[in-house]
PDB file of N, CA and C in Angstrom:
ATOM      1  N   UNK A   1       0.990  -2.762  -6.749  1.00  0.00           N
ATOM      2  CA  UNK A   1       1.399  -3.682  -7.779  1.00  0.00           C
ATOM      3  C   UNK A   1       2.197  -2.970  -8.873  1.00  0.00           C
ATOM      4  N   UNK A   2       2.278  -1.779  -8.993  1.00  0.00           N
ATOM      5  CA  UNK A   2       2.791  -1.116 -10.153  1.00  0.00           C
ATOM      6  C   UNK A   2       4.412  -1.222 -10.232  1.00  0.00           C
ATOM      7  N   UNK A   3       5.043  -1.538  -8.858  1.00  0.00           N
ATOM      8  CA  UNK A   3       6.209  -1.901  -8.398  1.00  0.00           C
ATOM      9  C   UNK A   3       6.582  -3.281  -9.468  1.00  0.00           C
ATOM     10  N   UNK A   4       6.194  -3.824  -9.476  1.00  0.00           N
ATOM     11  CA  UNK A   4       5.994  -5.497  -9.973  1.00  0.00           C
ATOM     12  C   UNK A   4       5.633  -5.910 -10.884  1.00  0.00           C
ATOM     13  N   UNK A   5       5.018  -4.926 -11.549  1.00  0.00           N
ATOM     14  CA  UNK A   5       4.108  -5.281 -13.124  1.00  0.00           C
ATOM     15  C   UNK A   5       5.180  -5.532 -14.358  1.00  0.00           C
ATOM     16  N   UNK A   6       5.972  -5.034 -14.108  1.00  0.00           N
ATOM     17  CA  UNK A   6       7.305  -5.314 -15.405  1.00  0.00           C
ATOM     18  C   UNK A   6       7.816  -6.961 -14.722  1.00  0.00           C
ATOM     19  N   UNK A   7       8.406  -7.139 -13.459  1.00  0.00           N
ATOM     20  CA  UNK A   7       8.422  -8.167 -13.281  1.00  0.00           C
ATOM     21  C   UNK A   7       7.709  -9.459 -13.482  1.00  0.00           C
ATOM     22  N   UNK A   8       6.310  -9.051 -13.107  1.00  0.00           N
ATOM     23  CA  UNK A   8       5.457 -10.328 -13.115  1.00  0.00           C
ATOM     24  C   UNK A   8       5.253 -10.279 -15.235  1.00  0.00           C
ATOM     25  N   UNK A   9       5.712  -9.591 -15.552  1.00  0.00           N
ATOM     26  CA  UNK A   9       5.162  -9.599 -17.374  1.00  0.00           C
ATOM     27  C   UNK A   9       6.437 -10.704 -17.778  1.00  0.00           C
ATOM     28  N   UNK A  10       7.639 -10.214 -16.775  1.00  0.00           N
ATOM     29  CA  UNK A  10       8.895 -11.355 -17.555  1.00  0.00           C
ATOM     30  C   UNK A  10       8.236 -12.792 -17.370  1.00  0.00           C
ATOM     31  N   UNK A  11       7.879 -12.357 -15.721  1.00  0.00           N
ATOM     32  CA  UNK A  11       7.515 -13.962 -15.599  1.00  0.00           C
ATOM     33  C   UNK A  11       6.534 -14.951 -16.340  1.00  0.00           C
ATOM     34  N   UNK A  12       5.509 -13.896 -16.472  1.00  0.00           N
ATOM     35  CA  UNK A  12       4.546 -14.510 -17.556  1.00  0.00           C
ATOM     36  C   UNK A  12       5.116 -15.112 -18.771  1.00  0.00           C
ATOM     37  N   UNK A  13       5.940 -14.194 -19.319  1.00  0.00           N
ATOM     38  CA  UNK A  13       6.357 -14.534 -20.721  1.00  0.00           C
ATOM     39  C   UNK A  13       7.665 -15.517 -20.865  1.00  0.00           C
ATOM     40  N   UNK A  14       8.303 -15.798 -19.172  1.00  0.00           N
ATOM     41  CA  UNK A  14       9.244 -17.251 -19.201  1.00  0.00           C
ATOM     42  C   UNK A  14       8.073 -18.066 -18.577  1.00  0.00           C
ATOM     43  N   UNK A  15       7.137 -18.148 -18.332  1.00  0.00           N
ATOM     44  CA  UNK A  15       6.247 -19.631 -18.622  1.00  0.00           C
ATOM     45  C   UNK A  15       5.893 -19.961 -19.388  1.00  0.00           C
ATOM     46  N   UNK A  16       5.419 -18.987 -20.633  1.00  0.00           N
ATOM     47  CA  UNK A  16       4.709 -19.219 -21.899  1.00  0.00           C
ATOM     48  C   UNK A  16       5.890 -19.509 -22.799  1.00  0.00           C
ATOM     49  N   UNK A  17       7.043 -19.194 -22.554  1.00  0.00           N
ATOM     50  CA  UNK A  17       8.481 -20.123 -23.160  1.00  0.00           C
ATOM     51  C   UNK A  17       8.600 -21.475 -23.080  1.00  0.00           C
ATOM     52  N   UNK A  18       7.656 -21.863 -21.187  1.00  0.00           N
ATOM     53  CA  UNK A  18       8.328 -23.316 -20.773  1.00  0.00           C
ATOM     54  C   UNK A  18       9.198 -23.216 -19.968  1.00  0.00           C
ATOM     55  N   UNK A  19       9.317 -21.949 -19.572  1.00  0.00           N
ATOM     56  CA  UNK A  19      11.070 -21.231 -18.552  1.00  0.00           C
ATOM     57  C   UNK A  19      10.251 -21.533 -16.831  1.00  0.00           C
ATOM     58  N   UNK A  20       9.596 -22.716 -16.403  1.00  0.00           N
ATOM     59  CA  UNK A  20       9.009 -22.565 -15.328  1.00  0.00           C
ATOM     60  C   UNK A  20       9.703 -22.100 -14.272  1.00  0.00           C
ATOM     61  N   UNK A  21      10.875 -22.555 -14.143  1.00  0.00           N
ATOM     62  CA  UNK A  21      11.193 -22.072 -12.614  1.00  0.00           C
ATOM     63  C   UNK A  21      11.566 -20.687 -12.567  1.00  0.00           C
ATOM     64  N   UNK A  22      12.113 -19.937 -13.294  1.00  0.00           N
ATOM     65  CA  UNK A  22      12.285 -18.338 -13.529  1.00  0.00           C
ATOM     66  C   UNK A  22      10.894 -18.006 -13.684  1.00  0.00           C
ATOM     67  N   UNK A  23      10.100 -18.431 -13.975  1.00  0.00           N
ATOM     68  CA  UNK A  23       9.138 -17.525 -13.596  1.00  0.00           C
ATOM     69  C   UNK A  23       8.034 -17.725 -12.457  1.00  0.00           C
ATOM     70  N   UNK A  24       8.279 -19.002 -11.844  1.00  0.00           N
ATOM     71  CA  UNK A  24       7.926 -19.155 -10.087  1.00  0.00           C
ATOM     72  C   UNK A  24       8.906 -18.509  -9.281  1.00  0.00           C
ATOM     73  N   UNK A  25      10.181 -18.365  -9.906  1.00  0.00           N
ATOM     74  CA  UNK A  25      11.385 -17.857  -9.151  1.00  0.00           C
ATOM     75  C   UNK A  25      10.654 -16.113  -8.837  1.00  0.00           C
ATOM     76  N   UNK A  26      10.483 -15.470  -9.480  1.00  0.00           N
ATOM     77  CA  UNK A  26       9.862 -14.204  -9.733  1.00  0.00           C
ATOM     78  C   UNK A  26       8.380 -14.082  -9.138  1.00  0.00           C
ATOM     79  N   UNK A  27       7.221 -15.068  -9.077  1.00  0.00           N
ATOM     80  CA  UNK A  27       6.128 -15.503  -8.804  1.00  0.00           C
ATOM     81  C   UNK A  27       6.186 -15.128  -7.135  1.00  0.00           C
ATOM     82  N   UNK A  28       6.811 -15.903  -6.875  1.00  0.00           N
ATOM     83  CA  UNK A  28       7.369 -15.947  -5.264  1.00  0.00           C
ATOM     84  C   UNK A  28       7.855 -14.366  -4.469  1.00  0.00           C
ATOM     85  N   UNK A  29       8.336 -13.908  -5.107  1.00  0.00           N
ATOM     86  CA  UNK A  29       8.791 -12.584  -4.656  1.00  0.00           C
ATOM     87  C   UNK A  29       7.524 -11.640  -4.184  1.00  0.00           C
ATOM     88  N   UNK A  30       6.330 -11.710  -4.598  1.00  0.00           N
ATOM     89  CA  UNK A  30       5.159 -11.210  -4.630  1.00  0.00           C
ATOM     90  C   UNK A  30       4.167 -11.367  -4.435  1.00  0.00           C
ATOM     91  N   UNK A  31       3.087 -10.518  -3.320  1.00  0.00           N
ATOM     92  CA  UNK A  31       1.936 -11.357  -2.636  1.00  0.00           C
ATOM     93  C   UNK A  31       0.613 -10.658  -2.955  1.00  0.00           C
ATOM     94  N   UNK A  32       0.990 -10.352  -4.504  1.00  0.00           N
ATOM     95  CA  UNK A  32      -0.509  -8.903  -4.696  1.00  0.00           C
ATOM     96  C   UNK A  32      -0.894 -10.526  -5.529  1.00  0.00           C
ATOM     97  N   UNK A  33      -2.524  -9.828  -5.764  1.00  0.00           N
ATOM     98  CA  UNK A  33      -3.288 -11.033  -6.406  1.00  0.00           C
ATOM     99  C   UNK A  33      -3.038 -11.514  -7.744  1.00  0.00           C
ATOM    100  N   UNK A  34      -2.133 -10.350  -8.309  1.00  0.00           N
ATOM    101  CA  UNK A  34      -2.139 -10.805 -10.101  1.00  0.00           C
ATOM    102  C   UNK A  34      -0.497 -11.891  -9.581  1.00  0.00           C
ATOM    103  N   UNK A  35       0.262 -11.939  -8.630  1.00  0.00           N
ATOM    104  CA  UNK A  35       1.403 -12.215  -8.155  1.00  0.00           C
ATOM    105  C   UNK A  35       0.852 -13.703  -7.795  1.00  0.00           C
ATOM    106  N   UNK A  36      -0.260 -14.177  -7.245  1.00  0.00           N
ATOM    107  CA  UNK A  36      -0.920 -15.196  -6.825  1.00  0.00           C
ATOM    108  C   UNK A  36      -1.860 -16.386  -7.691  1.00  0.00           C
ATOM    109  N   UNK A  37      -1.934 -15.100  -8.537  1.00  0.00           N
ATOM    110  CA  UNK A  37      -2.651 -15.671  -9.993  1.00  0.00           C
ATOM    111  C   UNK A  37      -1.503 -16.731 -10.653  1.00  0.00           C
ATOM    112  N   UNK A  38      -0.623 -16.029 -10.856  1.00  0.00           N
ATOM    113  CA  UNK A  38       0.299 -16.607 -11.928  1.00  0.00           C
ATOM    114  C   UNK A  38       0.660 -17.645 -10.924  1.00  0.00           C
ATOM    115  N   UNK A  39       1.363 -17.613  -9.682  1.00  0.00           N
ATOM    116  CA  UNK A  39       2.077 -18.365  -8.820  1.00  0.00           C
ATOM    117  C   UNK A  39       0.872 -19.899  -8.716  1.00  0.00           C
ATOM    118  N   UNK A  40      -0.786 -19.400  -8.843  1.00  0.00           N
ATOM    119  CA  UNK A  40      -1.260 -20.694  -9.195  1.00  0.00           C
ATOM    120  C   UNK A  40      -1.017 -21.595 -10.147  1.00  0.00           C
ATOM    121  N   UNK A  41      -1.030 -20.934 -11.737  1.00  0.00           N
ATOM    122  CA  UNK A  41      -1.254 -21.435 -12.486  1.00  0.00           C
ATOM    123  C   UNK A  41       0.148 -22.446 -12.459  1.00  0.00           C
ATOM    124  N   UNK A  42       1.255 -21.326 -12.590  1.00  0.00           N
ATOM    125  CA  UNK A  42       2.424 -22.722 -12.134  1.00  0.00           C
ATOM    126  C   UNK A  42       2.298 -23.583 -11.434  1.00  0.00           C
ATOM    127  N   UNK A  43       1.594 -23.385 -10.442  1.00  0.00           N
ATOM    128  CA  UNK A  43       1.555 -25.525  -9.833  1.00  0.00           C
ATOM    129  C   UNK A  43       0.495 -25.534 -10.468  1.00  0.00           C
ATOM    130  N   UNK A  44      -0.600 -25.198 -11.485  1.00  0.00           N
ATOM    131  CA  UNK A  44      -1.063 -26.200 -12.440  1.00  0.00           C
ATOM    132  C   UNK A  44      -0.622 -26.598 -13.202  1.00  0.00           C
ATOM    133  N   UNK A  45       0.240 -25.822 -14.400  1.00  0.00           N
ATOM    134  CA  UNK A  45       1.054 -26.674 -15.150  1.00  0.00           C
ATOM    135  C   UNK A  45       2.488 -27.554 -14.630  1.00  0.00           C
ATOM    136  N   UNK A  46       2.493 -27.297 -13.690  1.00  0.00           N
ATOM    137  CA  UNK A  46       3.577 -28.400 -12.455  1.00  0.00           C
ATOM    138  C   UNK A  46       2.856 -29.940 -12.145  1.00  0.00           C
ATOM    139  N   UNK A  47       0.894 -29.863 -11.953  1.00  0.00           N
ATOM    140  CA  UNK A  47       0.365 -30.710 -11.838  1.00  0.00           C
ATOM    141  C   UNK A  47      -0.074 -31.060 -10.219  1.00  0.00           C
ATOM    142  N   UNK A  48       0.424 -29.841  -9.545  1.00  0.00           N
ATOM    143  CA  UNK A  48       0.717 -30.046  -8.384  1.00  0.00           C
ATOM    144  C   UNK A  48      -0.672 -29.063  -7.552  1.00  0.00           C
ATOM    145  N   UNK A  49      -1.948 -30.196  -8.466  1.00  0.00           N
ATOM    146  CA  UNK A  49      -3.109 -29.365  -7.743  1.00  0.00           C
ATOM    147  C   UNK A  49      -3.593 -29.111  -6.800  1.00  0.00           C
ATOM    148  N   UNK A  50      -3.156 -29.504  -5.250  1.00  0.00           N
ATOM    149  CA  UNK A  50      -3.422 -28.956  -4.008  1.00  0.00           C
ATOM    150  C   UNK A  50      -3.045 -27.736  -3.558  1.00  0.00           C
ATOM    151  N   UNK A  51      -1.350 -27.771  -4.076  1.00  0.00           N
ATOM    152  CA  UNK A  51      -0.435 -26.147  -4.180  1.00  0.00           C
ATOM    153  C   UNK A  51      -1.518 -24.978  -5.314  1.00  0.00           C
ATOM    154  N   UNK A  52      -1.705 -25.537  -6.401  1.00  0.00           N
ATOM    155  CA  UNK A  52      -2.591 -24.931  -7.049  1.00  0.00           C
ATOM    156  C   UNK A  52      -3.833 -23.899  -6.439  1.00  0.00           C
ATOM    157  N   UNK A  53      -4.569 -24.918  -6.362  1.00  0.00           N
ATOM    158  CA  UNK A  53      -6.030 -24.635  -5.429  1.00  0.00           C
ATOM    159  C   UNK A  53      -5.756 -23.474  -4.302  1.00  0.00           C
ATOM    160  N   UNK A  54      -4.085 -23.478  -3.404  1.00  0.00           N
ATOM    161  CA  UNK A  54      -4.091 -22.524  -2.594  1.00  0.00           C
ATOM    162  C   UNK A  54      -3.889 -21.496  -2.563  1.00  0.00           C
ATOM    163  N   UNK A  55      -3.388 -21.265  -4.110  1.00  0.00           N
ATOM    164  CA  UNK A  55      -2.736 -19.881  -4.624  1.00  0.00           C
ATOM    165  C   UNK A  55      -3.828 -19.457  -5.042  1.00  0.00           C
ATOM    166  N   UNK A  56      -4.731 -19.977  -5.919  1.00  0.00           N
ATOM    167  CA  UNK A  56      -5.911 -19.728  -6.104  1.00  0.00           C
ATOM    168  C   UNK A  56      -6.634 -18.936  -5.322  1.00  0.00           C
ATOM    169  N   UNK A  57      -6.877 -19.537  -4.290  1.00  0.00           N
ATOM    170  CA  UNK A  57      -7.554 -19.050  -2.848  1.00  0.00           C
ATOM    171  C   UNK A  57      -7.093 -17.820  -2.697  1.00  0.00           C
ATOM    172  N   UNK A  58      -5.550 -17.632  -3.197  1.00  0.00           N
ATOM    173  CA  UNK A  58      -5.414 -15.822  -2.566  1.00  0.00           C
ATOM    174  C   UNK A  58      -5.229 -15.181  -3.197  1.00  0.00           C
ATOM    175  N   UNK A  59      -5.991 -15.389  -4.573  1.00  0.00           N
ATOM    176  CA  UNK A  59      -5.934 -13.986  -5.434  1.00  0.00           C
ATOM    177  C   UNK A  59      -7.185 -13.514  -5.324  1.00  0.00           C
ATOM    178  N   UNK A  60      -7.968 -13.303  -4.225  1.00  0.00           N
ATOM    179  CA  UNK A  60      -9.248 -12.970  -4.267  1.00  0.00           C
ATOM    180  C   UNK A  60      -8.999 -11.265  -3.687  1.00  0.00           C
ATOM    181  N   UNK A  61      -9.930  -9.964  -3.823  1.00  0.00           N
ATOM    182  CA  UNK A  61      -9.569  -8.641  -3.357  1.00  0.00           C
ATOM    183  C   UNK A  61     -10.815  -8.364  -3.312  1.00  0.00           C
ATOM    184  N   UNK A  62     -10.752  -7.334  -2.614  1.00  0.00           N
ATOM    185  CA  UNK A  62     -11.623  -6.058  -2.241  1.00  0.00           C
ATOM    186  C   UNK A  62     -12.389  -6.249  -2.909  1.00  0.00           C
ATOM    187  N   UNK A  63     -14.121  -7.147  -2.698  1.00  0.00           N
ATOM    188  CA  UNK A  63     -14.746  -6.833  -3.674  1.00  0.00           C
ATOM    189  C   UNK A  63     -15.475  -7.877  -4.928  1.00  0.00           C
ATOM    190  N   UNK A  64     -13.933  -8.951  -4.426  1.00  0.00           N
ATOM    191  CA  UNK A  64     -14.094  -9.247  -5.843  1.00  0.00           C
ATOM    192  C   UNK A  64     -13.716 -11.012  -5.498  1.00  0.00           C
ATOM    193  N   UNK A  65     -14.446 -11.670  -5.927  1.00  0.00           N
ATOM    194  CA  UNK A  65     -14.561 -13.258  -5.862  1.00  0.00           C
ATOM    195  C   UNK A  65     -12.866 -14.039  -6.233  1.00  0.00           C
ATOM    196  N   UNK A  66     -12.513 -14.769  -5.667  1.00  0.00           N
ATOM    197  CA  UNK A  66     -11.039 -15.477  -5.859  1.00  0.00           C
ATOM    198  C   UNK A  66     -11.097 -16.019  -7.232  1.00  0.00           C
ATOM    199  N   UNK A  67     -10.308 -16.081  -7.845  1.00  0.00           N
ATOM    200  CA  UNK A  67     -10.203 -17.241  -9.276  1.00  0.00           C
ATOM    201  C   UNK A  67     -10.567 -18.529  -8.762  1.00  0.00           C
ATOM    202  N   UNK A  68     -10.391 -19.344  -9.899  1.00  0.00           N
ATOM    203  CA  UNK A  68     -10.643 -20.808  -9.174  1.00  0.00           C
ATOM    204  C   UNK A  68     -10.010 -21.341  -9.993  1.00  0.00           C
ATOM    205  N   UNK A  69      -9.438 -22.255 -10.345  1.00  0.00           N
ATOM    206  CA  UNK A  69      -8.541 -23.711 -10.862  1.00  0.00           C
ATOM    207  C   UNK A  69      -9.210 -23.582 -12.353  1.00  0.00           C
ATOM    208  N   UNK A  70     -10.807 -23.928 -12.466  1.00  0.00           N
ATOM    209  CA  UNK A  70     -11.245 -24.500 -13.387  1.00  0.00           C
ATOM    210  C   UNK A  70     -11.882 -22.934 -14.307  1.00  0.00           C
ATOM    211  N   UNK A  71     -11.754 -22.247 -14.270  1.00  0.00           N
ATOM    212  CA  UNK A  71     -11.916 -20.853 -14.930  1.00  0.00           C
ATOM    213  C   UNK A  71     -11.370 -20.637 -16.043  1.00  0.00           C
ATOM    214  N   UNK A  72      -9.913 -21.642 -16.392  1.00  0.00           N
ATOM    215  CA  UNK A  72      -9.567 -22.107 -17.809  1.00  0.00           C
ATOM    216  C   UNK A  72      -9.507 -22.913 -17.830  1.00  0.00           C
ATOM    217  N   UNK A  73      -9.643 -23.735 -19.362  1.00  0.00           N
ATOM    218  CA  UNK A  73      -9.015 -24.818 -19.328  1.00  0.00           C
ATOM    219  C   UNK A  73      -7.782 -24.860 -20.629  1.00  0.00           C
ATOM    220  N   UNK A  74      -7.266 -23.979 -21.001  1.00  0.00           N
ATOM    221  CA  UNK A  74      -5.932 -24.193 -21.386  1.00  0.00           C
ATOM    222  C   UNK A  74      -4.941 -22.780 -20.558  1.00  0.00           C
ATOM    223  N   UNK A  75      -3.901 -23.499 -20.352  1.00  0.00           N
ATOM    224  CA  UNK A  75      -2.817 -22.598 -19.798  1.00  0.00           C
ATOM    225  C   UNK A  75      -2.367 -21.408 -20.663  1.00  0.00           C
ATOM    226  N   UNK A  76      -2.266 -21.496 -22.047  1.00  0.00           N
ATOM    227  CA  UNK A  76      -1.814 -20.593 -22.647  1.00  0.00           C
ATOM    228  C   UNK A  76      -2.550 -19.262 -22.308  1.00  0.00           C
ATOM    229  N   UNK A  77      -3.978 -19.605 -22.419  1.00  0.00           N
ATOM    230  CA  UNK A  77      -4.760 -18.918 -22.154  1.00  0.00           C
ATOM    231  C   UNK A  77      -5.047 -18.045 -20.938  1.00  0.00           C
ATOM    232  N   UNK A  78      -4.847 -18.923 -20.079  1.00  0.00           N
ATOM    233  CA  UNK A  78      -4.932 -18.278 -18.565  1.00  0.00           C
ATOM    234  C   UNK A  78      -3.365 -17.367 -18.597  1.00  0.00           C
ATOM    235  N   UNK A  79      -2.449 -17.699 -19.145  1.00  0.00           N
ATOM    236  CA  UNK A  79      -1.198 -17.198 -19.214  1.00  0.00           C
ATOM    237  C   UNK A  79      -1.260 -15.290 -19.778  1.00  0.00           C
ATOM    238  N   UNK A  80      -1.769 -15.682 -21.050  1.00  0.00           N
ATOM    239  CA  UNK A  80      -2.190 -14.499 -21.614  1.00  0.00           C
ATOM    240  C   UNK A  80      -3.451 -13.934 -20.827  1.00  0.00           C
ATOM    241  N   UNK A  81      -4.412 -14.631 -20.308  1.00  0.00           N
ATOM    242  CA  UNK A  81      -5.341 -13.349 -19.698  1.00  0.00           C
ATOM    243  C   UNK A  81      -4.485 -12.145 -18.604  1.00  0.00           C
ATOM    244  N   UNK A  82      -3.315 -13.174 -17.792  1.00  0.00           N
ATOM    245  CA  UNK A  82      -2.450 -12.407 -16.833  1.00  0.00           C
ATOM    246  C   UNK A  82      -1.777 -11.248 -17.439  1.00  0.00           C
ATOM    247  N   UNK A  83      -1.142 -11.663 -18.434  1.00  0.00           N
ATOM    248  CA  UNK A  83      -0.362 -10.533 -18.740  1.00  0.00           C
ATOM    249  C   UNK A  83      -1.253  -9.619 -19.631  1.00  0.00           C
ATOM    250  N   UNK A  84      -2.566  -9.566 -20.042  1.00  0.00           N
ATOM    251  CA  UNK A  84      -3.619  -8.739 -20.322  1.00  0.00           C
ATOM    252  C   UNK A  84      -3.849  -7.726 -19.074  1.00  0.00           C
ATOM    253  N   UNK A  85      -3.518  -8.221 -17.997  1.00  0.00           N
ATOM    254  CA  UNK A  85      -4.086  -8.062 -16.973  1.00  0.00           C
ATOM    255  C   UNK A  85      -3.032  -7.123 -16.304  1.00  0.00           C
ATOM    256  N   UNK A  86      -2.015  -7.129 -16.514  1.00  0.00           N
ATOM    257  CA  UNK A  86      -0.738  -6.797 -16.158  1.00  0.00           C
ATOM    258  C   UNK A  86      -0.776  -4.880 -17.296  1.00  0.00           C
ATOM    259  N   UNK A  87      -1.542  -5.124 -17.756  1.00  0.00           N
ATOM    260  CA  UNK A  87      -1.059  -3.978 -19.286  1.00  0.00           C
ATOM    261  C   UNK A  87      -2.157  -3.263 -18.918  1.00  0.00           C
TER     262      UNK A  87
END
């Protein structure tokens, strides 16, 4: 992931603009879990909770339990835990 971490930080920070598709555009390029994280939350704030739920499903690793949908309930928030997460 260290490849990607500057990338996935733009992307974070063009969703938390409102810049959705540049930063699904970027989302997409990448299949590590913090890459899957974000790529959920965009089809939550898209509304598009089945796509949601599946991205969800694959940010799970080595170890360690998948996110789930309902783990936030504001986006900003889940937005900023990523790029916490990213640093």
């Amino acid at each position: 992931m260290a490849d990607n971490k500057q990338q996935l930080r733009i992307a974070v920070q063009a969703a938390l603009d409102g810049d959705w598709d540049t930063s699904h555009r970027i989302a997409q390029d990448y299949s590590d879990t913090t890459a899957n994280w974000l790529h959920a939350v965009l089809h939550k704030i898209e509304g598009d909770v089945g796509n949601s739920h599946y991205w969800y499903a694959r940010t799970s690793s080595v170890g360690a339990e998948a996110r789930k949908y309902t783990d936030f309930n504001d986006i900003r928030d889940e937005l900023t835990a990523i790029l916490d997460s990213l640093n």
